[in-house]
N, C-alpha and C. Protein backbone atom coordinates (compact mmCIF):
# COMPACT_ATOMS: atom_id res chain seq x y z
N UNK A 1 -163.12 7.21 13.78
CA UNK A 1 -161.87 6.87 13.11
C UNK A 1 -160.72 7.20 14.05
N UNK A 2 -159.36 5.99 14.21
CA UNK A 2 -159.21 6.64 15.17
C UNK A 2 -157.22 6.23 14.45
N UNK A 3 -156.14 6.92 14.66
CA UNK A 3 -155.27 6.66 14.64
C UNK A 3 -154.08 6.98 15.45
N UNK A 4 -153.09 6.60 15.50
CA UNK A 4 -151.75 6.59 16.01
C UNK A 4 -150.63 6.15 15.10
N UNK A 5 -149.87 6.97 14.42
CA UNK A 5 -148.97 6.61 13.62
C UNK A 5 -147.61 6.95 14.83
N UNK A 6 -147.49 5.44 14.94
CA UNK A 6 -145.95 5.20 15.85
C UNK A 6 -146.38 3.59 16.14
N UNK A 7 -144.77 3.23 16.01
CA UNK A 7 -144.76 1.96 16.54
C UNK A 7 -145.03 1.60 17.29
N UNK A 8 -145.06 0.27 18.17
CA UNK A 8 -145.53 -0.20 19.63
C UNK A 8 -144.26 0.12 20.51
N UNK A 9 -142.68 0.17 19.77
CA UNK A 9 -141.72 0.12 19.95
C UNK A 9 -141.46 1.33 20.37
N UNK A 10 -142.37 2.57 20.40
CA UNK A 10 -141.92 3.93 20.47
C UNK A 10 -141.27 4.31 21.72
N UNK A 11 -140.39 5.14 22.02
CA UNK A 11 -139.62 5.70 23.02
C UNK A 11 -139.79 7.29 23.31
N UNK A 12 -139.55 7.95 24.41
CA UNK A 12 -139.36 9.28 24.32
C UNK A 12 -137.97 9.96 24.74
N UNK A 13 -138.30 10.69 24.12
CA UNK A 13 -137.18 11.71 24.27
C UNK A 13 -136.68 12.89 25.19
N UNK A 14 -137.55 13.33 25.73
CA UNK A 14 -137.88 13.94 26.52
C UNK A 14 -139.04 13.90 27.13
N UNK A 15 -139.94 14.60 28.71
CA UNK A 15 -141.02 14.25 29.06
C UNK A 15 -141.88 15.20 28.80
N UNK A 16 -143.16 14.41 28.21
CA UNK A 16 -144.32 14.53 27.49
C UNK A 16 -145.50 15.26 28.93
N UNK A 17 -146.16 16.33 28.64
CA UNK A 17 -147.09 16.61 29.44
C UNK A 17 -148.66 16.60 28.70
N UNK A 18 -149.72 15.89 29.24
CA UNK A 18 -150.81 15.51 28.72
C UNK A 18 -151.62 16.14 29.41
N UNK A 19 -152.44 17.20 29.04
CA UNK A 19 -153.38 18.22 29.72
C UNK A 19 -154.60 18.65 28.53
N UNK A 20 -156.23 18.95 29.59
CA UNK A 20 -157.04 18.96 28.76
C UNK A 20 -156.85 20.12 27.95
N UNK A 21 -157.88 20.28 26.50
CA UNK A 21 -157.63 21.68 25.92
C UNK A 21 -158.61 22.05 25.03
N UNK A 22 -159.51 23.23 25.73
CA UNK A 22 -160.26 23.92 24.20
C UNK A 22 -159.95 24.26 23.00
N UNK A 23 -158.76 24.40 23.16
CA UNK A 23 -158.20 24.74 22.20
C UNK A 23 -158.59 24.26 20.45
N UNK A 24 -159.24 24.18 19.82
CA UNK A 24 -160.34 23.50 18.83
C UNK A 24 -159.10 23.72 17.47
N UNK A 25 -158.63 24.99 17.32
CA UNK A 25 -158.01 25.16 16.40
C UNK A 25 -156.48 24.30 16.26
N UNK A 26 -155.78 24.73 17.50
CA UNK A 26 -154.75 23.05 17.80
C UNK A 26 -155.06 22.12 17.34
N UNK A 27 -156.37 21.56 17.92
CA UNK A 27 -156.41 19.89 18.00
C UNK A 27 -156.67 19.49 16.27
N UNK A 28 -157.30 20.25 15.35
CA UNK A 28 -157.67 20.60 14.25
C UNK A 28 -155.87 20.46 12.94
N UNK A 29 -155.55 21.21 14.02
CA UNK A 29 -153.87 21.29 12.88
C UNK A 29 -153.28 20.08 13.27
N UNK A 30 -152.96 19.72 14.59
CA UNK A 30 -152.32 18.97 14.67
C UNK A 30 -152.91 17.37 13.58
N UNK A 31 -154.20 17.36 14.17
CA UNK A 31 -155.16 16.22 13.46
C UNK A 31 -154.49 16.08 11.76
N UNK A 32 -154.40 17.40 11.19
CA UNK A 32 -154.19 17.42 9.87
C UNK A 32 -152.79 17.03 9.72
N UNK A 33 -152.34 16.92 10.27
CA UNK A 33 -151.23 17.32 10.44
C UNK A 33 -150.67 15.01 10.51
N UNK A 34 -151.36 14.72 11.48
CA UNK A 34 -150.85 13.19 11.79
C UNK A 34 -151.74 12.04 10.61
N UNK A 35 -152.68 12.79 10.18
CA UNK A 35 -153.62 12.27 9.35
C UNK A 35 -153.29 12.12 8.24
N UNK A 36 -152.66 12.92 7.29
CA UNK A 36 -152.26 13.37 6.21
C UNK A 36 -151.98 12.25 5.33
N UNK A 37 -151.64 11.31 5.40
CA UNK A 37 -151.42 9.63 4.86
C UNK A 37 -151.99 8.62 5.10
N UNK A 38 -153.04 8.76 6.46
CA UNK A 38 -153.88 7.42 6.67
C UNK A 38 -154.43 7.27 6.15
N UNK A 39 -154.90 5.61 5.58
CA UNK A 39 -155.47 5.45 4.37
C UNK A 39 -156.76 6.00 4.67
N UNK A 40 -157.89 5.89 5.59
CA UNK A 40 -159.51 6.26 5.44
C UNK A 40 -158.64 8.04 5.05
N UNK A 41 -158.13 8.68 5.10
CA UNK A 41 -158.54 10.26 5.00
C UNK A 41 -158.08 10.54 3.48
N UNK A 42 -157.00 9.78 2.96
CA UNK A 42 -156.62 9.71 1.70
C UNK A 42 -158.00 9.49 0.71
N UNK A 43 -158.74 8.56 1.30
CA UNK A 43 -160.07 8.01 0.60
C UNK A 43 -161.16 8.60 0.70
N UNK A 44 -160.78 9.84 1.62
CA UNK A 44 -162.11 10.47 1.85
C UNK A 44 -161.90 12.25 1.54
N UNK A 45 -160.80 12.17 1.48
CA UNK A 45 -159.91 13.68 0.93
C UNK A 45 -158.53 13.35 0.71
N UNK A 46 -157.72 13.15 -0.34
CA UNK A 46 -156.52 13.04 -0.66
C UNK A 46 -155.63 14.29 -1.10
N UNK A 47 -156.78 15.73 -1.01
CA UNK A 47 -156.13 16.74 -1.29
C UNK A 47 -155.70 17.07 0.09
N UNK A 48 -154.51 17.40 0.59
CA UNK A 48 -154.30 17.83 1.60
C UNK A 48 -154.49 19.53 2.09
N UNK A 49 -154.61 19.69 1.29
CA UNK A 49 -155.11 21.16 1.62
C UNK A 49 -156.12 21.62 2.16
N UNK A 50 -157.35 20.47 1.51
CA UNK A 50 -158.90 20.35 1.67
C UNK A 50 -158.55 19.86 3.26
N UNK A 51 -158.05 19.12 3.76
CA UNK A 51 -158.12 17.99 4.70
C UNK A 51 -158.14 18.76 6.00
N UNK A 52 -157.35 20.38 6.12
CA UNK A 52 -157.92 20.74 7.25
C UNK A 52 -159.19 21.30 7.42
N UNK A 53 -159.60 21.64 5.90
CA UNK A 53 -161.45 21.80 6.21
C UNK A 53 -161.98 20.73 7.31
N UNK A 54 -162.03 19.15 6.56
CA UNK A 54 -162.51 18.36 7.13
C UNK A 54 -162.13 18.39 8.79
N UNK A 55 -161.30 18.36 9.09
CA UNK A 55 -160.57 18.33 10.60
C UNK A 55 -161.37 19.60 11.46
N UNK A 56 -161.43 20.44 10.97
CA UNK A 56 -162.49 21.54 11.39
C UNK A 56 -163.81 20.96 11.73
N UNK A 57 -164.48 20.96 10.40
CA UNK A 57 -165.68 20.32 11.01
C UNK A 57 -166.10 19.08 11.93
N UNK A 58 -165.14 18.50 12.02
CA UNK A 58 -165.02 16.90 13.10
C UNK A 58 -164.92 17.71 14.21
N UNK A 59 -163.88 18.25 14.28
CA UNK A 59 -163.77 18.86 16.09
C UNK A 59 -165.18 19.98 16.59
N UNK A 60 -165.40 20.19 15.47
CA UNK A 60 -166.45 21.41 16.08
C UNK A 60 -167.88 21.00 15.72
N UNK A 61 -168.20 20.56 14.84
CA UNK A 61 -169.44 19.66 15.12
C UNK A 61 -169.72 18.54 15.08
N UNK A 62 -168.99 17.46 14.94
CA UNK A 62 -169.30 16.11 15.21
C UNK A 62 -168.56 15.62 16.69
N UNK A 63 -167.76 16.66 17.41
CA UNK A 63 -167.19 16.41 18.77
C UNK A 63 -167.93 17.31 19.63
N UNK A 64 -167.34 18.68 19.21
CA UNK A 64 -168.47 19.75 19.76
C UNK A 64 -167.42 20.18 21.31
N UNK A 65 -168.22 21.03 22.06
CA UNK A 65 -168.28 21.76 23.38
C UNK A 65 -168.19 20.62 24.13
N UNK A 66 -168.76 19.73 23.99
CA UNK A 66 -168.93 18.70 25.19
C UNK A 66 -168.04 17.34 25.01
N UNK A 67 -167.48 17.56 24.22
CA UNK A 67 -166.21 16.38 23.82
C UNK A 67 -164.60 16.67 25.00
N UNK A 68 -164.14 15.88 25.43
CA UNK A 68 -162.83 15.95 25.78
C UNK A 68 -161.83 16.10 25.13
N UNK A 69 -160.93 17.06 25.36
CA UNK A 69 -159.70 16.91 24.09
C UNK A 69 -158.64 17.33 24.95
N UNK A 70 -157.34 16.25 24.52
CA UNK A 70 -156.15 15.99 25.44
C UNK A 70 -155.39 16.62 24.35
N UNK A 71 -154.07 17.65 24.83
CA UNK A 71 -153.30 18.05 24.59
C UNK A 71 -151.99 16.96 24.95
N UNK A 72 -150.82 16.77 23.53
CA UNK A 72 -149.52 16.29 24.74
C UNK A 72 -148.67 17.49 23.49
N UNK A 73 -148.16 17.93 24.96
CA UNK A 73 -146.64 19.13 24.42
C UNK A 73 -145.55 18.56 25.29
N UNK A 74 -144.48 18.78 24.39
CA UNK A 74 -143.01 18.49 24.96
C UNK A 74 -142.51 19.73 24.38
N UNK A 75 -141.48 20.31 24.72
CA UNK A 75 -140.46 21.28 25.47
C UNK A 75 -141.66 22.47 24.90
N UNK A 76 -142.98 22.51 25.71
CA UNK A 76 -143.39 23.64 25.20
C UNK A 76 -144.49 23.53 23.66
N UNK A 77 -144.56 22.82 23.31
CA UNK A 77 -144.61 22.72 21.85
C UNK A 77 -145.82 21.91 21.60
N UNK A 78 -147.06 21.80 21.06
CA UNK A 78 -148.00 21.05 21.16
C UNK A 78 -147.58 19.52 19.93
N UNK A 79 -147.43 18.67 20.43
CA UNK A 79 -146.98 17.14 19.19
C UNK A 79 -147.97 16.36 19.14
N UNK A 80 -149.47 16.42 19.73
CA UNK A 80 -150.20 15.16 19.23
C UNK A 80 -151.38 15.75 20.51
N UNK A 81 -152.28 15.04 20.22
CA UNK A 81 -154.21 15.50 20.21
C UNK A 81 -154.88 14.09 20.53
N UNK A 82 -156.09 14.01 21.18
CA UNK A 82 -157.03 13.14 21.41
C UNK A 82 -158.06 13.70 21.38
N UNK A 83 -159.10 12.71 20.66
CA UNK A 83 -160.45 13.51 21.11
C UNK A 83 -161.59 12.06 21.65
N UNK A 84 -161.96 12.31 22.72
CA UNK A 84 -163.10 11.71 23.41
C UNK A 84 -164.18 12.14 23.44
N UNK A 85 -165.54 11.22 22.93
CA UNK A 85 -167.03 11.60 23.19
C UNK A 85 -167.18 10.58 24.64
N UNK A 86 -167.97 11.69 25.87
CA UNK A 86 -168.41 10.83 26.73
C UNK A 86 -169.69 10.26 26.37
N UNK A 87 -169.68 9.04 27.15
CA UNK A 87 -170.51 8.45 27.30
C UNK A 87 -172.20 8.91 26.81
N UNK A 88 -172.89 8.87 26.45
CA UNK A 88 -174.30 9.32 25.50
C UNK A 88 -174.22 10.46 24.93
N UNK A 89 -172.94 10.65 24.31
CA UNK A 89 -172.54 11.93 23.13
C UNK A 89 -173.49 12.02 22.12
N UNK A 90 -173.88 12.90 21.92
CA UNK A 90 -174.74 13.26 20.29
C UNK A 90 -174.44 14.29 19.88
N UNK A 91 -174.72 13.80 18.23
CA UNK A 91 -174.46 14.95 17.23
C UNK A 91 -175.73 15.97 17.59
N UNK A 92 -175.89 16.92 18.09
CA UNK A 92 -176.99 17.92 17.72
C UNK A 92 -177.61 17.36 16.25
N UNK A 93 -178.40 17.94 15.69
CA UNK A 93 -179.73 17.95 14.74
C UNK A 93 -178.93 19.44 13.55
N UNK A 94 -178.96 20.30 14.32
CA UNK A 94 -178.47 21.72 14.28
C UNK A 94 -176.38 21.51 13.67
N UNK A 95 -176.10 20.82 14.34
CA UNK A 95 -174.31 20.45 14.15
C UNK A 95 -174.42 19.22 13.01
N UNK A 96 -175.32 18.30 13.28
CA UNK A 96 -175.17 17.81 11.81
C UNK A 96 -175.87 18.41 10.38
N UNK A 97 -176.54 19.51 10.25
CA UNK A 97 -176.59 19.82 9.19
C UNK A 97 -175.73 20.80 9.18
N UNK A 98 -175.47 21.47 9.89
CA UNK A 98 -174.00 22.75 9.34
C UNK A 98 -173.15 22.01 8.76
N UNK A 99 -172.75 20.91 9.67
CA UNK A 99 -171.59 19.82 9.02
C UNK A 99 -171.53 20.04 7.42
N UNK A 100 -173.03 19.38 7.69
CA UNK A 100 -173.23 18.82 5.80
C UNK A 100 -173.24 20.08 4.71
N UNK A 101 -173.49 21.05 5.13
CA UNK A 101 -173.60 22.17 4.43
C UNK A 101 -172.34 23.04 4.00
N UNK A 102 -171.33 22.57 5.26
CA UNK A 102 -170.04 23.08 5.15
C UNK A 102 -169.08 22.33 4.50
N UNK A 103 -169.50 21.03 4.92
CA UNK A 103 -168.81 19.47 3.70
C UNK A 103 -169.07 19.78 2.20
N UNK A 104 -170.31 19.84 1.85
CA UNK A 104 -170.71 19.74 0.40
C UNK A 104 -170.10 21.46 -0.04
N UNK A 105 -170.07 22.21 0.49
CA UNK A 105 -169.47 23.40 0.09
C UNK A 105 -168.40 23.54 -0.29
N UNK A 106 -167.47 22.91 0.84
CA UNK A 106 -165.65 23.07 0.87
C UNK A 106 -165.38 21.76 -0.06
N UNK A 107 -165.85 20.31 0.05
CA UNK A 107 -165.72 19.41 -0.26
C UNK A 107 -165.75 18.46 -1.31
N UNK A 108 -167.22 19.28 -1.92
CA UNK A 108 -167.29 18.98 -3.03
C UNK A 108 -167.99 17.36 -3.29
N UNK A 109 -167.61 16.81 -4.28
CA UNK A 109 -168.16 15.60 -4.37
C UNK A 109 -167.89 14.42 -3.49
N UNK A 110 -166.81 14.44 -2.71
CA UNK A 110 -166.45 13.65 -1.51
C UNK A 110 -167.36 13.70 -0.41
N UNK A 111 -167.78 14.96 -0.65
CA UNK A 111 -168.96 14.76 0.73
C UNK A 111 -169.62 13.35 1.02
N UNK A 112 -169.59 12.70 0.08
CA UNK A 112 -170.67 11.33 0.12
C UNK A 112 -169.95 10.17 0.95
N UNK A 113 -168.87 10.74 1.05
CA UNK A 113 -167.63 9.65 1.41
C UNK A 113 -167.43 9.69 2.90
N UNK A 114 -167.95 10.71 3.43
CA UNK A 114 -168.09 10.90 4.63
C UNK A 114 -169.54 10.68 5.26
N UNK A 115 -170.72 11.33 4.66
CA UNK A 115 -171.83 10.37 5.13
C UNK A 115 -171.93 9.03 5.21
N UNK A 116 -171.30 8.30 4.03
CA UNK A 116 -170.84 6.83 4.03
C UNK A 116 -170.28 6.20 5.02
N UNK A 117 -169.26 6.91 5.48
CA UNK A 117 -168.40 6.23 6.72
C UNK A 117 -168.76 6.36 7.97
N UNK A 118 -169.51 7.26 7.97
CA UNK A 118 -170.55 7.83 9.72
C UNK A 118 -171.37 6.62 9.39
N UNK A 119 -171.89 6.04 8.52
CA UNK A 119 -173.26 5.21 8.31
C UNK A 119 -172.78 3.92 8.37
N UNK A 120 -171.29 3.97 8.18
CA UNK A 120 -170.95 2.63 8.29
C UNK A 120 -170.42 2.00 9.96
N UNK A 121 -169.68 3.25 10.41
CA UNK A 121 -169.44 2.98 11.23
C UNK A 121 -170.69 2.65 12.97
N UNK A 122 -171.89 3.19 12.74
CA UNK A 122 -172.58 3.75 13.57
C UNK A 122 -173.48 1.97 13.14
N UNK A 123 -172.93 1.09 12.39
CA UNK A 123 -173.48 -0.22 12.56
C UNK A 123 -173.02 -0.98 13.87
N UNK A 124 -171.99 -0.99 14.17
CA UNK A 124 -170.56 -1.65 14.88
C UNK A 124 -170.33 -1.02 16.45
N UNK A 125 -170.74 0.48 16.09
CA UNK A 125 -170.56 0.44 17.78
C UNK A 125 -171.27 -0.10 18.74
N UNK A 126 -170.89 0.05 20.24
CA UNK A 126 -171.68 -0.94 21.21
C UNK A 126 -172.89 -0.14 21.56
N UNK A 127 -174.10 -0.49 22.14
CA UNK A 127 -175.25 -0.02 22.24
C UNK A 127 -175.36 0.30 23.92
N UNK A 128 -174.49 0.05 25.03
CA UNK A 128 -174.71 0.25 26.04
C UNK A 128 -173.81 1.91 25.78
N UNK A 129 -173.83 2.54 27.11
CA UNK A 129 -173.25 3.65 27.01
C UNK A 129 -171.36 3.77 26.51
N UNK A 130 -170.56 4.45 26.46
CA UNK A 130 -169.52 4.20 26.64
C UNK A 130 -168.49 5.21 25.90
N UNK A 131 -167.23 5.34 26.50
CA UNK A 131 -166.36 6.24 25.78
C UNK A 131 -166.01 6.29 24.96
N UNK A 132 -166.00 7.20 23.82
CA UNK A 132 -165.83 6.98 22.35
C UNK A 132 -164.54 7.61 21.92
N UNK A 133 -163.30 7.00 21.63
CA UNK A 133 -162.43 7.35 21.16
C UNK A 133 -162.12 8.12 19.52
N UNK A 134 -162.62 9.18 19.43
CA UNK A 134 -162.52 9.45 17.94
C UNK A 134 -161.27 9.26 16.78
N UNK A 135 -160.57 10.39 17.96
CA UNK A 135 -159.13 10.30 16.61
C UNK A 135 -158.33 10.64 17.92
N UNK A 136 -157.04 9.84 17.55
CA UNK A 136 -155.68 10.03 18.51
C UNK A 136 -154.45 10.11 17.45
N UNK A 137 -153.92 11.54 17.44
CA UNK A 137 -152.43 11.48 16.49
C UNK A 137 -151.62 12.06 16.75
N UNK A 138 -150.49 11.96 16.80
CA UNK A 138 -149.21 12.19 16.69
C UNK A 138 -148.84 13.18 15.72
N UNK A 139 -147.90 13.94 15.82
CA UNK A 139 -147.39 15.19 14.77
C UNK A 139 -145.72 14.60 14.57
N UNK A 140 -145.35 13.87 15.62
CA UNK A 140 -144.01 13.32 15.69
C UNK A 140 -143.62 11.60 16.13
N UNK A 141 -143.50 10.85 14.98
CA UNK A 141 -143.68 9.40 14.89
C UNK A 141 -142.82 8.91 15.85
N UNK A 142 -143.10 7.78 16.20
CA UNK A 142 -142.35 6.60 17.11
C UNK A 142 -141.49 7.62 18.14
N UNK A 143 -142.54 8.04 19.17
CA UNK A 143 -141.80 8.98 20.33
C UNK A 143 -142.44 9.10 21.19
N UNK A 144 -143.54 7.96 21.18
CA UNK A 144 -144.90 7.66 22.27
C UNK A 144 -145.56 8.71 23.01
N UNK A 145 -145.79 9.78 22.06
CA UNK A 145 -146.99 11.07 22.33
C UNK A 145 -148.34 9.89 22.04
N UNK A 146 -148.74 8.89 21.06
CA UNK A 146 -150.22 8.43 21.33
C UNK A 146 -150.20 7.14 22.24
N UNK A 147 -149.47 6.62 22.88
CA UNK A 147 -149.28 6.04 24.01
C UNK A 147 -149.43 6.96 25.53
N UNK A 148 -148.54 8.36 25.50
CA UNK A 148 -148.80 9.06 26.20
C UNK A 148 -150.49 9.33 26.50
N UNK A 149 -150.87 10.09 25.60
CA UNK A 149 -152.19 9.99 25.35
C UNK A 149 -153.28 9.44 26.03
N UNK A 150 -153.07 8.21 25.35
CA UNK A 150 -153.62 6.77 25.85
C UNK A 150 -153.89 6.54 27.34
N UNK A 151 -152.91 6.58 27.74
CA UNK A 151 -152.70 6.54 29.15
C UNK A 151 -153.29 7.15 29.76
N UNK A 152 -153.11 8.68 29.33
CA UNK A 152 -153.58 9.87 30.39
C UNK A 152 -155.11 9.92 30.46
N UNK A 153 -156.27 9.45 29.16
CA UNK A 153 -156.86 9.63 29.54
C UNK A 153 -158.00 8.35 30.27
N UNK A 154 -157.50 7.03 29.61
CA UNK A 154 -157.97 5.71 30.28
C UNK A 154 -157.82 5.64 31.84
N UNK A 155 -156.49 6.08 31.96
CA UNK A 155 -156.49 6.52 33.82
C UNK A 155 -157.76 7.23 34.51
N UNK A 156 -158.13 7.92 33.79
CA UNK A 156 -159.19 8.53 34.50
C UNK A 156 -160.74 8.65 33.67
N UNK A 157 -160.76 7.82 32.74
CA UNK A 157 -162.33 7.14 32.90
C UNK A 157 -162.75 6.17 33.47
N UNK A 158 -164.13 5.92 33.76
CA UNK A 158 -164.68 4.47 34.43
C UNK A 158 -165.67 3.98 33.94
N UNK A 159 -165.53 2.95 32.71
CA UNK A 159 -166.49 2.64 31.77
C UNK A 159 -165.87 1.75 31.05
N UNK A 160 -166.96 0.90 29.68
CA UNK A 160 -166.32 0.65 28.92
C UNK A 160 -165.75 1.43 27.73
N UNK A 161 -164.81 1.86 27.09
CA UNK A 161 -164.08 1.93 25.68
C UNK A 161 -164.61 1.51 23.98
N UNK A 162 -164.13 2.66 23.31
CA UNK A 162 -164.40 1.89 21.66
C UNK A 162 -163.55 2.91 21.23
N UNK A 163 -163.37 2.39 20.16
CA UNK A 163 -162.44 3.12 18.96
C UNK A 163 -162.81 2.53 17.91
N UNK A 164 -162.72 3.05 16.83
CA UNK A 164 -161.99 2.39 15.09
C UNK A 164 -161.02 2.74 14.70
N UNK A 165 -160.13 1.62 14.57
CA UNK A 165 -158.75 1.53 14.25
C UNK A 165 -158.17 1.49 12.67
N UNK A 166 -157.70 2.60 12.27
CA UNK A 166 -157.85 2.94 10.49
C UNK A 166 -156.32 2.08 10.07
N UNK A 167 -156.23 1.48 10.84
CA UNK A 167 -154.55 0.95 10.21
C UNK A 167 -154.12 -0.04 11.24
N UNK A 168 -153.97 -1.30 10.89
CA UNK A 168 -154.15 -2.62 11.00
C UNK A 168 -152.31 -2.52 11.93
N UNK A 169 -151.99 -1.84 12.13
CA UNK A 169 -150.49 -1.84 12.61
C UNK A 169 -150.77 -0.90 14.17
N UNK A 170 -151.58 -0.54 14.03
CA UNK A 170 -151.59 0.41 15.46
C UNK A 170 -152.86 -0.66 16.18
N UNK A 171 -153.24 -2.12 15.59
CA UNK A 171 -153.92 -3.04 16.69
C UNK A 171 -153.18 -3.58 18.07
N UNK A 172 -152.11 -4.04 17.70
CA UNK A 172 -150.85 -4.63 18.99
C UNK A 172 -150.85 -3.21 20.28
N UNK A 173 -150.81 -2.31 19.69
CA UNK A 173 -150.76 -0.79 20.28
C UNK A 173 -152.31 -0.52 21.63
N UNK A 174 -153.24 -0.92 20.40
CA UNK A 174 -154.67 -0.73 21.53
C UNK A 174 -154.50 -1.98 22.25
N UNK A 175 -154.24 -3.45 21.99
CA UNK A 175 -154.66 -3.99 22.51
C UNK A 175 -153.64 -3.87 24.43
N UNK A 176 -152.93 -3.20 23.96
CA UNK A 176 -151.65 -3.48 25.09
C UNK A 176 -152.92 -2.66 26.09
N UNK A 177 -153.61 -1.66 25.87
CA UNK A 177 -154.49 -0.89 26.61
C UNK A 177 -155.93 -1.84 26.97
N UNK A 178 -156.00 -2.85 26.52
CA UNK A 178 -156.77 -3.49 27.10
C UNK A 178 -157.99 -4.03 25.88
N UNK A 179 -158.19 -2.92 24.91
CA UNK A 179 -159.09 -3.18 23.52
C UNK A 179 -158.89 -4.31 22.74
N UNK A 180 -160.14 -4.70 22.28
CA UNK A 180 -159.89 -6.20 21.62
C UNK A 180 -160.76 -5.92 20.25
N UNK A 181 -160.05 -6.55 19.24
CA UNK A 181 -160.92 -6.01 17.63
C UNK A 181 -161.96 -6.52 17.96
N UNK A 182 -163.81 -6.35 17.52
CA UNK A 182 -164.59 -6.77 17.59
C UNK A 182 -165.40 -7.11 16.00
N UNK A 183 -165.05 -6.98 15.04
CA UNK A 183 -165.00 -7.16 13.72
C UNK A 183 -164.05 -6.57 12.84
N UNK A 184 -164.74 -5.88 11.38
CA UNK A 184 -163.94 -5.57 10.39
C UNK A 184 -164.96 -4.91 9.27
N UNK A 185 -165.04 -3.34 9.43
CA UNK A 185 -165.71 -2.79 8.51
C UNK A 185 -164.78 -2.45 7.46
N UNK A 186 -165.40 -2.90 5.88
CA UNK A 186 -165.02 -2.62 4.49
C UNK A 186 -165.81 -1.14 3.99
N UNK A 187 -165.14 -0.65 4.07
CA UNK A 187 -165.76 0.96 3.60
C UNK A 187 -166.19 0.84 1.95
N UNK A 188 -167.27 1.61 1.88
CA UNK A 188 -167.73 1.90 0.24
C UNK A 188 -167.25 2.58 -0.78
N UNK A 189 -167.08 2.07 -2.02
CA UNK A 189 -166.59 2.84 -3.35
C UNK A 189 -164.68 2.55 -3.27
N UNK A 190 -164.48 1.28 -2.80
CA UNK A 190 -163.09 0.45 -2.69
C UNK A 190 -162.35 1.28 -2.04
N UNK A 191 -162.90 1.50 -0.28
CA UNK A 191 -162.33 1.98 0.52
C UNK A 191 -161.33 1.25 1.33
N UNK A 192 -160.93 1.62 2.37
CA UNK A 192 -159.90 0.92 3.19
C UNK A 192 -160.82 0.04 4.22
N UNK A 193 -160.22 -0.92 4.53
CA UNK A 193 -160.38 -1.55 6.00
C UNK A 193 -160.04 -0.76 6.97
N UNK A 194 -161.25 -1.21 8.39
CA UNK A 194 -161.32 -0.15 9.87
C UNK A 194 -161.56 -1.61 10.69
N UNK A 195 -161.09 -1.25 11.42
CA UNK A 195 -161.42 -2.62 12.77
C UNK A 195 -161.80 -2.06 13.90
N UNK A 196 -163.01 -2.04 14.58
CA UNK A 196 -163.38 -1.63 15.54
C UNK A 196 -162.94 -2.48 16.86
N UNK A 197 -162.71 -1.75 17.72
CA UNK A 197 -162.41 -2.41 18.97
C UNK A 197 -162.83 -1.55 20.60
N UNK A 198 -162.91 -2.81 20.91
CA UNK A 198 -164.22 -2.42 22.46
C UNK A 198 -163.18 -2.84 23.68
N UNK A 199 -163.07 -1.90 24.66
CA UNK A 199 -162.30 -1.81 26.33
C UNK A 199 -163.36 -2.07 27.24
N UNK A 200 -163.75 -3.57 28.03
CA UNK A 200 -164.33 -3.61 28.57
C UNK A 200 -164.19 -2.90 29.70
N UNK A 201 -165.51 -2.90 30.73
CA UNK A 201 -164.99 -1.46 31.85
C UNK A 201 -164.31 -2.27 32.69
């Protein structure tokens, strides 16, 4: 799932520095933080309180140790997060059941809503190797921290690209990066529309 809430139109304000970061608990707030209204997270947790549970468990076991995660801070200040699976990323065996154990705990009956969308999405991606864009967000709208982003880290992969794009307004945005929609997954139990899209290498 992947988003950017800012226009294509976005500008900055000052200059943006994009650097990697363990930092798990950052990338986690901020996530909650840019997420908080997109429709898949509304549909899959609309309590916002719950929602940094979920953001927890994404960064730490469905991304994990071996995931990339881009920091962008301006004057000092962390405003927006990326997270990348390289190329033949897997969930551990071990990280997907904590997941589930920590989902159905904190989560409650939504848990299903999230096995649902891993199951839906894992139809659509590409089968050769390739970089997996998870989630890209912003803490501060139309000020091109997920353009920043973008940039910093496509510069320095060499492969093809994927994402799922949770909001039909941030497509003009990927495609300027080179991504092209490759269908249109309808999520279960009258979920939102996701459009997946593939960066050839």
């Amino acid at each position: 799932m992947t988003l950017i809430q800012e226009p294509d139109d976005a500008t900055t304000s000052s200059p943006l520095d994009v650097t990697p970061t363990n930092d798990h608990a950052t990338v986690a707030a901020l996530l909650t933080q840019a997420f908080a209204d997109d429709p898949v997270m509304v549909w899959m947790q609309p309590d916002t309180r719950r929602q940094r549970v979920l953001w927890d468990i994404v960064v730490k076991y469905f991304h994990g140790a071996q995931s990339c995660f881009d920091l962008a801070v301006r004057d000092g200040r962390p405003v927006g997060t990326a997270a990348w699976d390289r190329p033949g990323h897997r969930t551990s065996a071990r990280n997907q059941a904590l997941s589930l154990v920590v989902m159905a705990r904190r989560l409650g009956t939504r848990t299903h809503r999230g096995i649902a969308l891993e199951h839906e999405f894992a139809k659509h991606r590409p089968s050769e190797p390739h970089w997996y864009l998870g989630q890209v967000g912003a803490a501060e709208r139309g000020r091109g921290i997920g353009t920043a982003l973008l940039e910093s880290r496509l510069a320095q992969i060499d492969g093809p690209a994927y994402l799922e794009s949770s909001n039909v307004r941030n497509i003009p945005l990927y495609e300027r990066f080179g991504f092209e929609v490759t269908g249109e997954i309808a999520l279960p139990f009258d979920g939102p529309q996701v459009w997946p899209m593939y960066r050839p290498a």
